[in-house]
Protein backbone atom coordinates (compact mmCIF):
# COMPACT_ATOMS: atom_id res chain seq x y z
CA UNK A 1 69.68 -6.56 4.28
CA UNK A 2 70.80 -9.61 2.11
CA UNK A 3 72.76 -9.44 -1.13
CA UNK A 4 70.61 -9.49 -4.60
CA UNK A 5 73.18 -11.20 -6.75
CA UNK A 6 70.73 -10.69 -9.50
CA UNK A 7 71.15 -7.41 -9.55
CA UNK A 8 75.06 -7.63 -8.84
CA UNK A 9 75.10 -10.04 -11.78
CA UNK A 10 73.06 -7.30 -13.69
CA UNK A 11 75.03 -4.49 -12.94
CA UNK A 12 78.11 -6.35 -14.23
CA UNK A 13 76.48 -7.03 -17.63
CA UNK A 14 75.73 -3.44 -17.67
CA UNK A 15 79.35 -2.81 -17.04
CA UNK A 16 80.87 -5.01 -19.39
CA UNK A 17 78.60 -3.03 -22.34
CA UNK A 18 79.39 0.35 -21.14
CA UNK A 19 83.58 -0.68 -21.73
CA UNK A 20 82.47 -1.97 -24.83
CA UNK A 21 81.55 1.08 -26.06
CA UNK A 22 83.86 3.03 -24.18
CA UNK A 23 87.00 0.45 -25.89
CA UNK A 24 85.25 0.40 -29.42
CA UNK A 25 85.07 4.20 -29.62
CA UNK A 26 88.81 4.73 -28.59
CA UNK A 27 89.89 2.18 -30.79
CA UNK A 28 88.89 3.88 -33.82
CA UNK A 29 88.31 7.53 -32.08
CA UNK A 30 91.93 8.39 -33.93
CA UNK A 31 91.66 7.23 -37.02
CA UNK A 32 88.09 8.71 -37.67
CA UNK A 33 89.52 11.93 -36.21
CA UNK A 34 92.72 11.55 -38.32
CA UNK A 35 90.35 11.29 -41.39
CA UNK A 36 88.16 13.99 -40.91
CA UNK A 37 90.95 16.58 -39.34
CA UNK A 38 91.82 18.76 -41.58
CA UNK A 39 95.03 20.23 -39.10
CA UNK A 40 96.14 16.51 -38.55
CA UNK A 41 97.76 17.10 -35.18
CA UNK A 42 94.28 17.54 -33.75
CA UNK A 43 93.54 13.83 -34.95
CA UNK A 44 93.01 12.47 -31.14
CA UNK A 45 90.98 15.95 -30.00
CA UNK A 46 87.97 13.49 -30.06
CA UNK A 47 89.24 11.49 -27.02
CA UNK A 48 89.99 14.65 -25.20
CA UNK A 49 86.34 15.71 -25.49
CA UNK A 50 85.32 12.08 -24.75
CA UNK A 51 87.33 12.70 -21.32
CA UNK A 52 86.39 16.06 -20.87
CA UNK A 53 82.73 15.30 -21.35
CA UNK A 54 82.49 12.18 -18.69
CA UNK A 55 84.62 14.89 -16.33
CA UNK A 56 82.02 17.91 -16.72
CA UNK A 57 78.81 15.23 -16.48
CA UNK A 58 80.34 13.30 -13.11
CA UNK A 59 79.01 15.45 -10.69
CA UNK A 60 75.66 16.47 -11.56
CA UNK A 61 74.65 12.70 -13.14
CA UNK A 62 75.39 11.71 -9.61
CA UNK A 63 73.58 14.38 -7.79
CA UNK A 64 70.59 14.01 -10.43
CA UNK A 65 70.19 9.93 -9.71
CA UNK A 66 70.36 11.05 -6.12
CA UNK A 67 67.03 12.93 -6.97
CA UNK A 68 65.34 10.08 -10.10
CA UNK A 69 67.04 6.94 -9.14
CA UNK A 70 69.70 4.51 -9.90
CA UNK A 71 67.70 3.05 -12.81
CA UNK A 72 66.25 6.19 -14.50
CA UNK A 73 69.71 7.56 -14.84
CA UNK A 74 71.23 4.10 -16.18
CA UNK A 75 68.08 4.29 -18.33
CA UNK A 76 69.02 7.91 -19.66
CA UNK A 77 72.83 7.39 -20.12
CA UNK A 78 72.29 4.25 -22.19
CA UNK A 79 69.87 6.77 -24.67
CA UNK A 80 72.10 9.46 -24.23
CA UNK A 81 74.84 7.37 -25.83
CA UNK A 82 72.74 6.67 -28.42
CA UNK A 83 71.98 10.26 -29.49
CA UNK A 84 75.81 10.57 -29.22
CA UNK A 85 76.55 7.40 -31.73
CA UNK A 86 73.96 9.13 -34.07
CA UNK A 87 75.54 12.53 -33.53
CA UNK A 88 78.81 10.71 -34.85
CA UNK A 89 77.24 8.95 -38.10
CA UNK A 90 75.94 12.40 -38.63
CA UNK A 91 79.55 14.04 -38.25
CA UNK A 92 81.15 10.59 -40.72
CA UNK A 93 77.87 11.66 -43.37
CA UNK A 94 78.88 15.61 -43.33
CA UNK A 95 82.31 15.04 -42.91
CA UNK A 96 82.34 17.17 -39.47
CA UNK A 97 85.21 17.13 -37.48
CA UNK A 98 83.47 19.78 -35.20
CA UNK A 99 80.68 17.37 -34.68
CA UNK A 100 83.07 14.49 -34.26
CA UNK A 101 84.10 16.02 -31.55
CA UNK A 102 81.21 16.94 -29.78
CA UNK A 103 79.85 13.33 -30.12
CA UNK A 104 82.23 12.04 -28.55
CA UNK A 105 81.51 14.17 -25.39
CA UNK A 106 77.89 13.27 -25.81
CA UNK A 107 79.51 9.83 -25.67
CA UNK A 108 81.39 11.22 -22.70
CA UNK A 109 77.92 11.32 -20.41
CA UNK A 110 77.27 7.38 -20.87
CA UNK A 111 80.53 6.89 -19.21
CA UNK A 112 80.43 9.20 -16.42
CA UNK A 113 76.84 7.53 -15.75
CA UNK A 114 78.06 3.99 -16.00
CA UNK A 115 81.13 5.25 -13.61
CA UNK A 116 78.25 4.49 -10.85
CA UNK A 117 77.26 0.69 -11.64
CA UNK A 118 80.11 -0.16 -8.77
CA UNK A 119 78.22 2.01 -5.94
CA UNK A 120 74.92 0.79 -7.20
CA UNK A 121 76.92 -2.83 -6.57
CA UNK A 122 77.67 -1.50 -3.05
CA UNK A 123 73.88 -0.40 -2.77
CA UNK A 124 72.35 -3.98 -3.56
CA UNK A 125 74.83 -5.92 -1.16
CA UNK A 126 74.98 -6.33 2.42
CA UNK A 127 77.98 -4.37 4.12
CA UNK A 128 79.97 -7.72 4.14
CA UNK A 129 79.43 -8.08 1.01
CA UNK A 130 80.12 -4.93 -0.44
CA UNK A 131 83.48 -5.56 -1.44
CA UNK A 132 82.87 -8.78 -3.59
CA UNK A 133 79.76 -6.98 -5.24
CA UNK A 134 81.80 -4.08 -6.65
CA UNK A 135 84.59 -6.63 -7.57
CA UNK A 136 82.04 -8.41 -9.58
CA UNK A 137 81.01 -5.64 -11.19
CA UNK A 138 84.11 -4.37 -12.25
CA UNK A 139 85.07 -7.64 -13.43
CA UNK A 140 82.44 -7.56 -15.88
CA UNK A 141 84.38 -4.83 -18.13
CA UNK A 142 87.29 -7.68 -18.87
CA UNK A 143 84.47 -9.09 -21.55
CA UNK A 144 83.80 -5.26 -22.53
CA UNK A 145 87.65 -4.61 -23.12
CA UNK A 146 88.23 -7.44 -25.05
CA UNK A 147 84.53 -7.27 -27.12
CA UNK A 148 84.84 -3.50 -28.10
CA UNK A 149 87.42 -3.17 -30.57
CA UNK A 150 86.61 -6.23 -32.13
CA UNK A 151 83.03 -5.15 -32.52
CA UNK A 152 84.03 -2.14 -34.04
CA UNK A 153 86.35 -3.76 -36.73
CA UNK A 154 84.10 -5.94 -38.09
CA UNK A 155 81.80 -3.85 -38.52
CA UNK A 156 83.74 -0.80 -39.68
CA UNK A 157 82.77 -1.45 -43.43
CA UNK A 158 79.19 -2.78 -43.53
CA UNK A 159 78.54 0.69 -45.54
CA UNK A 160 79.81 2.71 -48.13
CA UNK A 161 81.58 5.57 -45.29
CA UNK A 162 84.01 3.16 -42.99
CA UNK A 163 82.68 2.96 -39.33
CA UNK A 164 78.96 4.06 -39.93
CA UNK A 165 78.68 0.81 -38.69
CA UNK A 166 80.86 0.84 -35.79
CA UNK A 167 78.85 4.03 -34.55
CA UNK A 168 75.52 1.57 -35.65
CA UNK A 169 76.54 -1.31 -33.40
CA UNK A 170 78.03 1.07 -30.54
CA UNK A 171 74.00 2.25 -30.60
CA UNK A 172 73.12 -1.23 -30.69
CA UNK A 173 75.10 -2.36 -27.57
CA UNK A 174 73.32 1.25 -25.35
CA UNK A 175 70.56 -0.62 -26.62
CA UNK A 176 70.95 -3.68 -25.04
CA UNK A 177 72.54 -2.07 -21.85
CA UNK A 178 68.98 -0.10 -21.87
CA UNK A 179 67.00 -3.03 -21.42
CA UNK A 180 69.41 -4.85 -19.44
CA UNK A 181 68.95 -1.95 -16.78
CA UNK A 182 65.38 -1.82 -16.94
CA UNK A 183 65.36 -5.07 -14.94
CA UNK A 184 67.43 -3.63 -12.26
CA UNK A 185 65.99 -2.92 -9.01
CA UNK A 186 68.34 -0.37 -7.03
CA UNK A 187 67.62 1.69 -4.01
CA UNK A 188 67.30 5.29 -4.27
CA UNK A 189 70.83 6.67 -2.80
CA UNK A 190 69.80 8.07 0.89
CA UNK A 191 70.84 11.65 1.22
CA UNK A 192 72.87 11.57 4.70
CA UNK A 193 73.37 14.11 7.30
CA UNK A 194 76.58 16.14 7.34
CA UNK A 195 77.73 15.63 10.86
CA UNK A 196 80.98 17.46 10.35
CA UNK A 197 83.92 16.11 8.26
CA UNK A 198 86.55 18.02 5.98
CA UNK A 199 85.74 20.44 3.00
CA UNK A 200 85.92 19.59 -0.50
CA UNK A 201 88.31 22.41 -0.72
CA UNK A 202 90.32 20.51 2.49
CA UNK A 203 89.95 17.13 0.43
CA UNK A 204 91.86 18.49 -2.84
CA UNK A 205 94.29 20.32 -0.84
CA UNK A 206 95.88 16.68 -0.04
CA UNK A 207 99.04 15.56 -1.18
CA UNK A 208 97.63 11.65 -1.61
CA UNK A 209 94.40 13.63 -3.85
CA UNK A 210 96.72 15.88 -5.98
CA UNK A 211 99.19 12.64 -6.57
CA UNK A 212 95.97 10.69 -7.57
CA UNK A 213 94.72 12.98 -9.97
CA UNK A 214 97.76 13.63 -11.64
CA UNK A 215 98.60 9.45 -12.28
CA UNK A 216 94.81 9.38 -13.72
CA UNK A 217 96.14 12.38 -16.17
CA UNK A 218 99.13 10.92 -17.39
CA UNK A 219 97.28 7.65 -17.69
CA UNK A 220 94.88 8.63 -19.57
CA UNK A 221 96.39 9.84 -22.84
CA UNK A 222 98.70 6.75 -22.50
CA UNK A 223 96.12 4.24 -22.97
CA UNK A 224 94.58 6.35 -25.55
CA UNK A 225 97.32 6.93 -27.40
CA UNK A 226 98.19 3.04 -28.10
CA UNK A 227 94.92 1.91 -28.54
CA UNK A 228 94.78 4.60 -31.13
CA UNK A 229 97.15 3.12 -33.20
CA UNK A 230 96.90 1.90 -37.28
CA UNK A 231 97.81 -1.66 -35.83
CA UNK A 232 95.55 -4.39 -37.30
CA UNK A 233 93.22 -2.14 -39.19
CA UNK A 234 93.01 -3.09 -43.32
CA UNK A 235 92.70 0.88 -43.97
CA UNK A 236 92.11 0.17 -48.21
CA UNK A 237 89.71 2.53 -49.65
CA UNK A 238 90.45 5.89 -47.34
CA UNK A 239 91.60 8.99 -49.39
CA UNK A 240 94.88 9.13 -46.58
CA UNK A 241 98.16 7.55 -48.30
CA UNK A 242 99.58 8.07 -44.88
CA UNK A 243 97.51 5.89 -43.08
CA UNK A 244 98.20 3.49 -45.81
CA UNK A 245 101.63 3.72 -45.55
CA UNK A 246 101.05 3.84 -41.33
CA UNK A 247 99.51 0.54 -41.44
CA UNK A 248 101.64 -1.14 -44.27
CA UNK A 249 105.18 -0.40 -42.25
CA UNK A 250 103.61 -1.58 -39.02
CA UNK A 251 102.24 -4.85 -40.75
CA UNK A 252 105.91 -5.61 -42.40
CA UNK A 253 107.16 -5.53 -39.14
CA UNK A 254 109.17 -2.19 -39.36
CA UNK A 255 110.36 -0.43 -36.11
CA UNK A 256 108.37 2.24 -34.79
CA UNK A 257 109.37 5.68 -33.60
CA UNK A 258 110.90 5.52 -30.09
CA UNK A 259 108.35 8.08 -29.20
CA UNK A 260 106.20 5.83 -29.45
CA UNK A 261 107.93 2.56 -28.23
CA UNK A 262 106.40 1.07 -25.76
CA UNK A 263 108.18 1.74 -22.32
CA UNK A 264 109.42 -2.30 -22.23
CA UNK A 265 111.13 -2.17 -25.41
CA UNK A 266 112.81 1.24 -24.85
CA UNK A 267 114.41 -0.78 -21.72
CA UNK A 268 115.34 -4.06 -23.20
CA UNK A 269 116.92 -1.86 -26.16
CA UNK A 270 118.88 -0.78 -24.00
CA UNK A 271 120.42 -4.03 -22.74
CA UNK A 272 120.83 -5.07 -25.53
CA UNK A 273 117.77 -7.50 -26.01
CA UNK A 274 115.44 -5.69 -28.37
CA UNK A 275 115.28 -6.89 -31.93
CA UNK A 276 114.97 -2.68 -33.13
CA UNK A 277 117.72 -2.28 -30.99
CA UNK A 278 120.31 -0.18 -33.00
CA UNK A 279 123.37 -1.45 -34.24
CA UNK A 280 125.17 -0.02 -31.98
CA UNK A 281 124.19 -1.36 -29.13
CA UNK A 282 125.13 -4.91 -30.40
CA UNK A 283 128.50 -3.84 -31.48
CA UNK A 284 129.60 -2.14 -28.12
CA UNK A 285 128.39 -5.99 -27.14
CA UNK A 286 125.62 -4.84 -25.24
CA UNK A 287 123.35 -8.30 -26.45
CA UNK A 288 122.20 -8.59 -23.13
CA UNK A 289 121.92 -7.92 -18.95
CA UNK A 290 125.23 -6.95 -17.90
């Protein structure tokens, strides 16, 4: 078998779009849910169901493109995304918070589909070059990362309701990703024999599995939480004087809440080196490494 770097070159365009969409929705996912919340602590409940929905999905995406095909199932997470982008403009129109919520789990399924561009990678390559297909792949999602949230600001007010047409242009990129992956050419997965082996029960029993799962947890509301933030977003025009006020103290360069600092500046404020240091750090003469 030889390596189609077509298809490895493919698959990482595919990836880069699905972390576009997957950046651009969490970048605004708490400020839409902030808006639309009426109990405002349940602002960021959207990227729980976002998380929750690529979680439940996972398993039977996989064993379904075992049965259709790599492609088909590309094919029908790209359009599933865009039912969930529509689902979302429908939730902005009615001023849902309920449907907010479950569009971003609808949203959910395009990433737990996408989750398999690396294996389809693996699929396309010969076994010693399995490891620099995936790694291709994956690199792909740098341009996605960086693309996303800018994507979404610009086009956050091209209507009337801010981020109708960051939903519009998150459809736009499935879009694209959809006939990106009706070029691709993948194997069917090949079902193999069970010739023994350890339990799925045996497998999450591990110490290394349960350590695993719990650093993907604590990641996850981490990088959520920060890319969450008012930082950067001209928030004129919404009915919230809080998110005014949000985005006018971090623009003036105020100090934010040591809850949430990020973990670098809690420890240079404590040597001594952190301009929101507090005063009485520098008059103990803590201004820097002892």
């Amino acid at each position: 078998m030889t390596t189609s770097y077509r298809d490895v070159f493919l698959l990482a365009c595919c990836q880069a779009l699905l972390l576009v969409n997957a950046s651009g929705l969490i970048s605004m996912n708490g400020l839409v849910g902030y808006d639309l919340a009426g109990t405002k602590t349940l602002a960021t409940l959207g990227a729980t169901t976002y998380v929750v929905g690529s979680a439940v999905a996972a398993m039977p995406m996989s064993l379904w493109m075992e049965r259709v095909g790599r492609r088909r199932g590309f094919m029908a997470g790209a359009l599933i995304n865009v039912l969930g982008c529509a689902l979302g403009v429908i939730a902005l129109w009615q001023r849902s918070f309920a449907l907010f919520c479950v569009a971003t789990a609808v949203i959910g399924v395009y990433n737990a589909i996408g989750l398999q561009y690396r294996f389809a990678a693996a699929e396309v390559a010969a076994p010693s070059d399995r490891a620099r297909a995936v790694s291709l792949v994956l690199a792909g999602g740098v341009a996605g990362g960086l693309l996303g949230p800018q994507s979404v600001r610009l086009t956050r007010d091209l209507t009337g309701t801010p981020f109708f047409g960051s939903f519009a242009i998150l459809a736009a990129y499935a879009l694209i990703a959809l006939a990106v992956q009706a070029r691709l050419k993948v194997p069917r997965p090949a079902r193999e024999a069970r010739t023994g082996g350890r339990s799925l029960g045996a497998i999450t029993r591990q110490p290394v599995f349960v350590a695993a799962v719990t650093a993907a947890a604590m990641r996850k509301p981490t990088t959520s939480g920060r890319t969450s933030r008012c930082r950067g977003w001209d928030v004129r025009g919404w009915d919230n004087r809080v998110l005014r006020a949000a985005a006018s103290a971090q623009s003036t360069g105020l100090p934010e809440p040591p809850s949430r600092r990020p973990a670098g500046c809690c420890v240079s404020r404590r040597l001594g080196t952190c301009p929101a240091a507090p005063r009485w750090a520098h008059r103990r003469g803590r201004s820097g490494p002892r």
